[in-house]
Structures are given as structure tokens and as C-alpha cells.
Protein backbone atom coordinates (compact mmCIF):
# COMPACT_ATOMS: atom_id res chain seq x y z
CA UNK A 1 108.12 117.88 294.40
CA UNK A 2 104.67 117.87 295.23
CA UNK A 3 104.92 117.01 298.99
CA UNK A 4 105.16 119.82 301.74
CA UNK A 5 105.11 119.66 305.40
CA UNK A 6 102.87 121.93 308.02
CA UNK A 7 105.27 124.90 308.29
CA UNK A 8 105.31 125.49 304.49
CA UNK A 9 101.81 124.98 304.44
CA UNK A 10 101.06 128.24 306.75
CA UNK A 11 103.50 130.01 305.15
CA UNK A 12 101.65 129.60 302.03
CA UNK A 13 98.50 130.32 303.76
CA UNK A 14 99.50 133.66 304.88
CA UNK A 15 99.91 135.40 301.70
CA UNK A 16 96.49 133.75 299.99
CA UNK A 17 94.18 135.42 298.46
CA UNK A 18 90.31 135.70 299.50
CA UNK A 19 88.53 135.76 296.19
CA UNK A 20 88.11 133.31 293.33
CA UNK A 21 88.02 136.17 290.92
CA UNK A 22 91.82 136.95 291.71
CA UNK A 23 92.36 132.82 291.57
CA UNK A 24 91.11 133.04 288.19
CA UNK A 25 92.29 136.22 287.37
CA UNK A 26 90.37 138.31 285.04
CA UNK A 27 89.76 135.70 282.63
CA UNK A 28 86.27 135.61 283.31
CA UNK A 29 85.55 139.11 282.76
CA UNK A 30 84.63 138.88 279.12
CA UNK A 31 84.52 137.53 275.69
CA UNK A 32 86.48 140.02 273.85
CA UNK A 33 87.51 139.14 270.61
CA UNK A 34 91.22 139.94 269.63
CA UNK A 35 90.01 142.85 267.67
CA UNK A 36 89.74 144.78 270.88
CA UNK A 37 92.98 145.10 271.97
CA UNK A 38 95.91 146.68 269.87
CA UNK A 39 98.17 144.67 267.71
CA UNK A 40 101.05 147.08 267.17
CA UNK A 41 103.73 144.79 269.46
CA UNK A 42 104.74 141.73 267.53
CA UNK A 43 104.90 138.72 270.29
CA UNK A 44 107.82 137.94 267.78
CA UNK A 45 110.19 140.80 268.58
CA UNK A 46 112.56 140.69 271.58
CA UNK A 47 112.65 136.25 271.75
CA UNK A 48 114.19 135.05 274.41
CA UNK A 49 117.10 133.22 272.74
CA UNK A 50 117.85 135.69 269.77
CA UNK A 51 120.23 137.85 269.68
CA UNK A 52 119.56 141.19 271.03
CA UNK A 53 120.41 145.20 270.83
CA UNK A 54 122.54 146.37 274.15
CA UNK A 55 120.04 147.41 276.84
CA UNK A 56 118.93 151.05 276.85
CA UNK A 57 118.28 152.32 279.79
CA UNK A 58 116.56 155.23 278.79
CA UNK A 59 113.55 155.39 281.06
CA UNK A 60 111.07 156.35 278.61
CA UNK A 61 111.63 152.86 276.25
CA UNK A 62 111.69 150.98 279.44
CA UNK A 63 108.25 152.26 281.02
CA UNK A 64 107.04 151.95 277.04
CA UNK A 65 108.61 148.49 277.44
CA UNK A 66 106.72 147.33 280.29
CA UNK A 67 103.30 148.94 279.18
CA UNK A 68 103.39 146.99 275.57
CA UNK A 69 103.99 143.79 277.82
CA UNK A 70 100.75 144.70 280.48
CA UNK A 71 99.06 145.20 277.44
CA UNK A 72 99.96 142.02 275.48
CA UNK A 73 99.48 139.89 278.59
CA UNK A 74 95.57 141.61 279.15
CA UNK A 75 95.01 141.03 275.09
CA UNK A 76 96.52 137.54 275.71
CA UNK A 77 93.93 136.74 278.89
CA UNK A 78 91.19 137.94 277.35
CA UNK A 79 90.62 136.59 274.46
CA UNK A 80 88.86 133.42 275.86
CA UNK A 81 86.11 130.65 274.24
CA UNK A 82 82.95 129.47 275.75
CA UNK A 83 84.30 126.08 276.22
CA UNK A 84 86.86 127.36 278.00
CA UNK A 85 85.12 129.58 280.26
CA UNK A 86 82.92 126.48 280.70
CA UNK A 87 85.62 124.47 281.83
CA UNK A 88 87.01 127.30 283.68
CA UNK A 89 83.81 127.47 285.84
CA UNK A 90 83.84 123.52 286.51
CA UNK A 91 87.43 123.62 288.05
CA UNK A 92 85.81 126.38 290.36
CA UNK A 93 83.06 124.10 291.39
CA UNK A 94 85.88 120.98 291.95
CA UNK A 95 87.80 123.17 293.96
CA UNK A 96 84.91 124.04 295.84
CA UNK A 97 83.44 120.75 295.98
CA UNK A 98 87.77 118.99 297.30
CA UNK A 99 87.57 121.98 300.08
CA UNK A 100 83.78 121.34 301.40
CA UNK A 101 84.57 117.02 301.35
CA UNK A 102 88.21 117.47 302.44
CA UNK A 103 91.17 115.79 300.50
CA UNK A 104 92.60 111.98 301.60
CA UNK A 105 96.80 111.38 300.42
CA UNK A 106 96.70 108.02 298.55
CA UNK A 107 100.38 108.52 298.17
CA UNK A 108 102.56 105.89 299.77
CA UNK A 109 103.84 108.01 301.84
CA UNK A 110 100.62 110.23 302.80
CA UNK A 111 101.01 114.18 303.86
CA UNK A 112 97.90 115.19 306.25
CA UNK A 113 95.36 117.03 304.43
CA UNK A 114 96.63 115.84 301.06
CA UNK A 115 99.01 116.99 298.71
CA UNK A 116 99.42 118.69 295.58
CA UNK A 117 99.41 115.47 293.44
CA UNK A 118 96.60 114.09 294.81
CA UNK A 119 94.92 117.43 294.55
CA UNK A 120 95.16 117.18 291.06
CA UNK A 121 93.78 113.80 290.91
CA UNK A 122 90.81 114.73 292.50
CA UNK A 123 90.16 118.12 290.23
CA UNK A 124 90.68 115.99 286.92
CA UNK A 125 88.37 113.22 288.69
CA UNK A 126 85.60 115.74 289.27
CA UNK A 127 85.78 117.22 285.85
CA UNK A 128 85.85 113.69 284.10
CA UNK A 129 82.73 111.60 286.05
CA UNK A 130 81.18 114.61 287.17
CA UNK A 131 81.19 117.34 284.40
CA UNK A 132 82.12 114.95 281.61
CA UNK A 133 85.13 116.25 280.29
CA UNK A 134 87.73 114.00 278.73
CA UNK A 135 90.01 114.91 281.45
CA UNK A 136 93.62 113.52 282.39
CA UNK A 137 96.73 113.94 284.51
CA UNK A 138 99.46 114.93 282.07
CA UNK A 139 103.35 114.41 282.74
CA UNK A 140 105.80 116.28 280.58
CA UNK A 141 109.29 114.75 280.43
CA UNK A 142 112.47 116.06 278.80
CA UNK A 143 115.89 115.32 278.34
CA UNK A 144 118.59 118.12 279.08
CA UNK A 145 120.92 120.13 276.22
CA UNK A 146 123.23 122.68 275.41
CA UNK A 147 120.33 125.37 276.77
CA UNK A 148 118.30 123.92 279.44
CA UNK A 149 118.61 120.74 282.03
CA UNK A 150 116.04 117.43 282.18
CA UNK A 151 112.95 118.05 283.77
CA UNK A 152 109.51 117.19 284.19
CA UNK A 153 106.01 118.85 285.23
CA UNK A 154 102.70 117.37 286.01
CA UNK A 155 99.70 119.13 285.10
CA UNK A 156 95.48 118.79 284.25
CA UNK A 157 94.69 118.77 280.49
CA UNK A 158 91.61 118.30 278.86
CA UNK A 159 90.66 117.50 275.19
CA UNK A 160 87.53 118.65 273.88
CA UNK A 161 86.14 117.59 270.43
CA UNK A 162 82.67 119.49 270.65
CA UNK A 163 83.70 121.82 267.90
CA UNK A 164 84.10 119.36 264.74
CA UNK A 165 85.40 121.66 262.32
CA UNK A 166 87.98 123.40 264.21
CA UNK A 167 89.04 119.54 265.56
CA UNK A 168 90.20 118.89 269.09
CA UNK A 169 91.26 121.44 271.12
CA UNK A 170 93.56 121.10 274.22
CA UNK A 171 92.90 123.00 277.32
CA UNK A 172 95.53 122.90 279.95
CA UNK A 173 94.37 123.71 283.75
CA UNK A 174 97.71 124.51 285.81
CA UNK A 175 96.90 124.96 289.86
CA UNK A 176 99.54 126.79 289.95
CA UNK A 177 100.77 129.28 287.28
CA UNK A 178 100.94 132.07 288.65
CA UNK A 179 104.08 131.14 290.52
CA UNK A 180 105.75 129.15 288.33
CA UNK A 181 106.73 132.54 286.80
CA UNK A 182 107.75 134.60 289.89
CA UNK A 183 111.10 135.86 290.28
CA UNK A 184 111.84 137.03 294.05
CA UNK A 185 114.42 139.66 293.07
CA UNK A 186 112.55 140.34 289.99
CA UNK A 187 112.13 144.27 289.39
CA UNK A 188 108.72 146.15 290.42
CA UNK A 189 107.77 146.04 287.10
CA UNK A 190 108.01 142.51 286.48
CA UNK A 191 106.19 141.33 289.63
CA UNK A 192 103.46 143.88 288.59
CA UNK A 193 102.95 142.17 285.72
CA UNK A 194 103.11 138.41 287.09
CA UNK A 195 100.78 139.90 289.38
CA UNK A 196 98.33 140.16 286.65
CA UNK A 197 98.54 136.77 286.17
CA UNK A 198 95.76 134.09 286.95
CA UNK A 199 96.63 131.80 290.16
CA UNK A 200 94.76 128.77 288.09
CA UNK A 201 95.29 128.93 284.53
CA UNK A 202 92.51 127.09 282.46
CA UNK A 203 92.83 127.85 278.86
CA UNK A 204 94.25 126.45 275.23
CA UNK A 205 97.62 125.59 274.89
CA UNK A 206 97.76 128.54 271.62
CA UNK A 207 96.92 131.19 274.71
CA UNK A 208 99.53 129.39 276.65
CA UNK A 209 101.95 129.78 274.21
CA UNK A 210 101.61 133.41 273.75
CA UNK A 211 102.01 133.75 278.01
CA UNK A 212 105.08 132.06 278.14
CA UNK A 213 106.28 133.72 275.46
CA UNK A 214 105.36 137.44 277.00
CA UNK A 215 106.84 136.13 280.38
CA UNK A 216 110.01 135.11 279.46
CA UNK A 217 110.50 138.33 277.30
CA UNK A 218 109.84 140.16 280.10
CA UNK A 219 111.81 137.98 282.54
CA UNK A 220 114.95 138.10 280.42
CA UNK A 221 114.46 141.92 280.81
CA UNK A 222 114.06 142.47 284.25
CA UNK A 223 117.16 139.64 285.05
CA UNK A 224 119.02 141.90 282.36
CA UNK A 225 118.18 145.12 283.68
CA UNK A 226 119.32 144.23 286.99
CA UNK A 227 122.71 142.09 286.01
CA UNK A 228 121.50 138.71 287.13
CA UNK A 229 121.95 135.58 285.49
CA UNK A 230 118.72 133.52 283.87
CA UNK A 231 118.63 130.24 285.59
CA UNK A 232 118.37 127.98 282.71
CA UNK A 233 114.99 126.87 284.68
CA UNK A 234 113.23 130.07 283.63
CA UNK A 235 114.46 129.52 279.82
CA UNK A 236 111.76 129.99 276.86
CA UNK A 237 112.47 126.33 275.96
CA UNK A 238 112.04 125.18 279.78
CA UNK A 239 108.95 126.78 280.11
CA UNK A 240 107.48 126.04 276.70
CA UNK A 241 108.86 121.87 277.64
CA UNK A 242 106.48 122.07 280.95
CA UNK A 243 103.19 122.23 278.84
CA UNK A 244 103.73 121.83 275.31
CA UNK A 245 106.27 119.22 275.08
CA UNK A 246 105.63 115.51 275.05
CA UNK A 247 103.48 114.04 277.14
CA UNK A 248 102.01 110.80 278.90
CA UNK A 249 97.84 111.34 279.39
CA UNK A 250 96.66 108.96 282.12
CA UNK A 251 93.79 109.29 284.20
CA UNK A 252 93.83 110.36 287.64
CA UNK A 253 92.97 107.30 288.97
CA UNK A 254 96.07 105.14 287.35
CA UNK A 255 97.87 108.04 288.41
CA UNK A 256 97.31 107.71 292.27
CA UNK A 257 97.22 103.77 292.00
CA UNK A 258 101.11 104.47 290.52
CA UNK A 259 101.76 106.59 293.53
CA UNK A 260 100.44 104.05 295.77
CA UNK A 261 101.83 100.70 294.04
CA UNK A 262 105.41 102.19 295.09
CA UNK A 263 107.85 99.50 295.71
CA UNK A 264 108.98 98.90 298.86
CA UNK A 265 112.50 100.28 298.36
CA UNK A 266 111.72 103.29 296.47
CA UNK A 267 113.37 106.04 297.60
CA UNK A 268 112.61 109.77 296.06
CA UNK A 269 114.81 111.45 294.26
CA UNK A 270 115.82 115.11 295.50
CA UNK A 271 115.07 117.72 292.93
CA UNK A 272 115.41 121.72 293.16
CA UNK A 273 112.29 123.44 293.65
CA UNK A 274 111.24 126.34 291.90
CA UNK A 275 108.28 127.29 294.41
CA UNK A 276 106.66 126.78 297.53
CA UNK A 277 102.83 125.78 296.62
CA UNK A 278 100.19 124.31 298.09
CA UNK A 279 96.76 123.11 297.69
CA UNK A 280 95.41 124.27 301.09
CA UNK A 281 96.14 127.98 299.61
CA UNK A 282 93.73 127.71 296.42
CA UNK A 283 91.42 126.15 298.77
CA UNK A 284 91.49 128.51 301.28
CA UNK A 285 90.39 130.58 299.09
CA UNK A 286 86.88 129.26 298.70
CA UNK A 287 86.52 129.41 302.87
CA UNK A 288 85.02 132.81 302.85
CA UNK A 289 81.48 131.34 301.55
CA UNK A 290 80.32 130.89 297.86
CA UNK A 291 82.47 132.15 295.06
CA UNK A 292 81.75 135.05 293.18
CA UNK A 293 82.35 135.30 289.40
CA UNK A 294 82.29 138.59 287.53
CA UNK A 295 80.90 138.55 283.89
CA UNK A 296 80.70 141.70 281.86
């Protein structure tokens, strides 16, 4: 799932963006604290697997609809920590650092120019030796049920301990978020509002939370609205099972010595893939020349 060949590599190239601010997102714009931004929709309200009133289709609750969920999604994003602004800024710099040195495939079977997995290696590498963070590749794994199928997602997480009396805090760092949410019927108003998404989420898994959360709300309406079925795939439980279920930590060295200790006979196992990403297009993004971070 993490393996792509030259074709869907330029494909993904084409439609990258140029900045690392819209990588990031605006995440980096500020330190607003939640008091800033309006409370009055309860993240509660409209869940994804309740039961639910008949849609209205009255225009005026549905623009008021998608305006509550821009504005609960910008509350959500900003509200960020110094640490993880901190570690936000050292993924920039590994990013930076894996497109100036070029990335080497230690898979078994090696793609040209690296892949995805490998990518991450090399990020949670960079943030462990060189920035010192207690950085590791995580694997989710779950089994399937009545709602949702088996499944699993690989992703950076980091555990930081520097503040003793709130205990450790986990920080996940996702390469590719953005698109892990896209829906390519969705309506206008739901890719407007994926669209405010960060391309590189770094933050706690209690932000992360609330973003799935507002996503899948949203998603549920839009596939609703327009009288498609929700691919158990873009569930609340799916979603919430890809970074806050159960996982296995290992470093991201074990991790590519697992990849390349294959045995002989292995043979991959086809799985359905959700989107079309690539490393090349969140390093392409750093091609332009130094990267630019707004602070307010």
C-alpha cells in the first residue's frame, strides 16, 4: 500500500502544492487559546453512528451547517502547544533535509526514488537522532465487525514527557492526512472544507480526535445529501481505528530491517486503496528554495 510506480508518481506531482505553509496548513499561524473561537456547536451533536432527524434540505440550515463545521475545524487547528509547533517545525526541516540528500528504498523489493514507507522511516529517524524526540513508526491493526472491515495504517508518533504534570503526551505526524479524508464525488462544500485541512498533520491525538470526528460528521452529510452510500472505510470507527486504536511502536530502523528481512517467498497481499500518495509530492514542495513559515 505504500509502493507506487512512475506514472502515479507524476500524477501526484501535478496537482502539488508550492508552499510549506499550505503543507502544514494554518497550524502555524498562532497560539490561540480555545477561548477564541466560539463554542456554541457541540462536537457531540450529529455522531456519525447515532440515529439521526430526516435530512432538511432547506438551504439556509445547510449553508448554517457547513459554516459551524469550517468553524469547528479552524477552532480545532488552532488551538496548538509549543511542543507541538516545535515538533511541527522539525518534520519541516526532515522533509527538507530527505529532499536535499535524496531518499534510498531499503524495501525488498525497492521503488526508484523511495517510497512512502521508507519515507517515513527516514522522517521518524531524523526527528529521533537528530532533534531528539522519542520518535517511532506506529502500526495500527484491527479486526473487522458488524460496522467496519480489518485494516491497518502506518503512521509517525512521538511521545513527549517534557511536561511532568500533565504526563506524556502523544503527538501523531501523518504525511498524509489531508487525503485520507477526500471524497471525489464529495459536494463543493465538503471538499472546501477538506481543503482546509493540513497536507501533514503533526499534533495530539485529543486534536485528532476532534478532526475525525468533524470530518466524518460532515462526510456522512455530504454522502447523505447526495444519496450515496458511506463506504464502511470512511466510518467514524475506521477512521478513529487508524490512529487511536492499538498499536505496535518500533523504531524506524527495525521497521525497514522487517521490510528488508522479507522471506524469499513472500508474496504481498492485494489491498484496496483509498488514495493515490506519494512522497515525491510533499517533497516537491520544498523545491522552490527555503520554506517559509508564517507566525502571527
Amino acid at each position: 500500500m505504500d509502493r507506487q510506480n512512475s506514472d502515479d508518481i507524476m500524477r501526484f506531482l501535478d496537482g502539488m502544492a508550492s508552499s510549506d505553509d499550505v503543507l502544514f496548513g494554518f497550524l502555524d499561524e498562532g497560539n490561540q487559546s480555545p477561548e477564541d473561537f466560539s463554542d456554541s456547536v457541540n462536537l457531540n451533536a450529529g455522531g456519525d453512528d447515532g440515529d439521526e432527524d430526516d435530512n432538511n434540505n432547506n438551504s439556509e440550515e445547510n449553508k448554517a451547517f457547513w459554516q459551524e463545521q469550517e468553524q469547528l475545524l479552524q477552532g480545532t487547528l488552532y488551538r496548538t502547544s509549543s511542543i507541538e509547533t516545535k515538533i511541527r517545525q522539525a518534520t519541516k526541516e526532515a522533509l527538507k533535509q530527505v529532499k536535499s540528500k535524496g531518499l534510498n528504498c531499503v524495501c525488498r523489493r525497492p521503488v526508484d526514488g523511495g517510497c512512502r514507507s521508507c519515507l517515513r522511516g527516514e522522517i521518524s529517524r531524523h526527528l529521533r537522532d537528530v532533534a531528539g524526540y522519542d520518535s517511532v513508526i506506529s502500526k495500527s491493526k484491527w479486526r473487522s465487525c458488524q460496522d467496519i472491515p480489518a485494516g491497518e495504517h502506518e503512521f509517525i508518533e512521538i511521545v513527549d514527557r517534557s511536561g511532568s504534570k500533565k504526563g506524556e503526551m502523544r503527538v501523531v505526524i501523518e504525511l498524509s492526512f489531508r487525503a485520507e479524508f477526500e471524497i471525489a464525488k464529495g459536494s463543493e462544500e465538503y471538499k472546501r472544507l477538506v481543503s482546509r485541512l493540513p497536507e501533514v498533520y503533526v499534533g495530539k491525538t485529543e486534536r485528532l480526535r476532534s478532526l475525525i470526528k468533524i470530518l466524518c460528521i460532515a462526510g456522512k452529510k455530504c454522502l447523505r445529501d447526495k444519496k450515496m452510500h458511506m463506504a464502511p472505510w470512511r466510518k467514524h470507527k475506521y477512521m478513529q481505528a487508524k490512529w487511536l486504536g492499538t498499536c505496535d511502536r518500533s523504531s524506524s530502523l527495525e521497521a525497514a530491517v522487517s521490510e528488508a528481512m522479507e522471506p524469499e517467498n513472500w508474496v504481498p497481499v492485494a489491498k484496496p486503496r483509498v488514495s493515490m500518495l506519494n512522497y515525491d509530492g510533499l517533497l516537491g514542495s520544498f523545491s522552490a528554495g527555503p520554506a517559509t513559515v508564517t507566525v502571527v
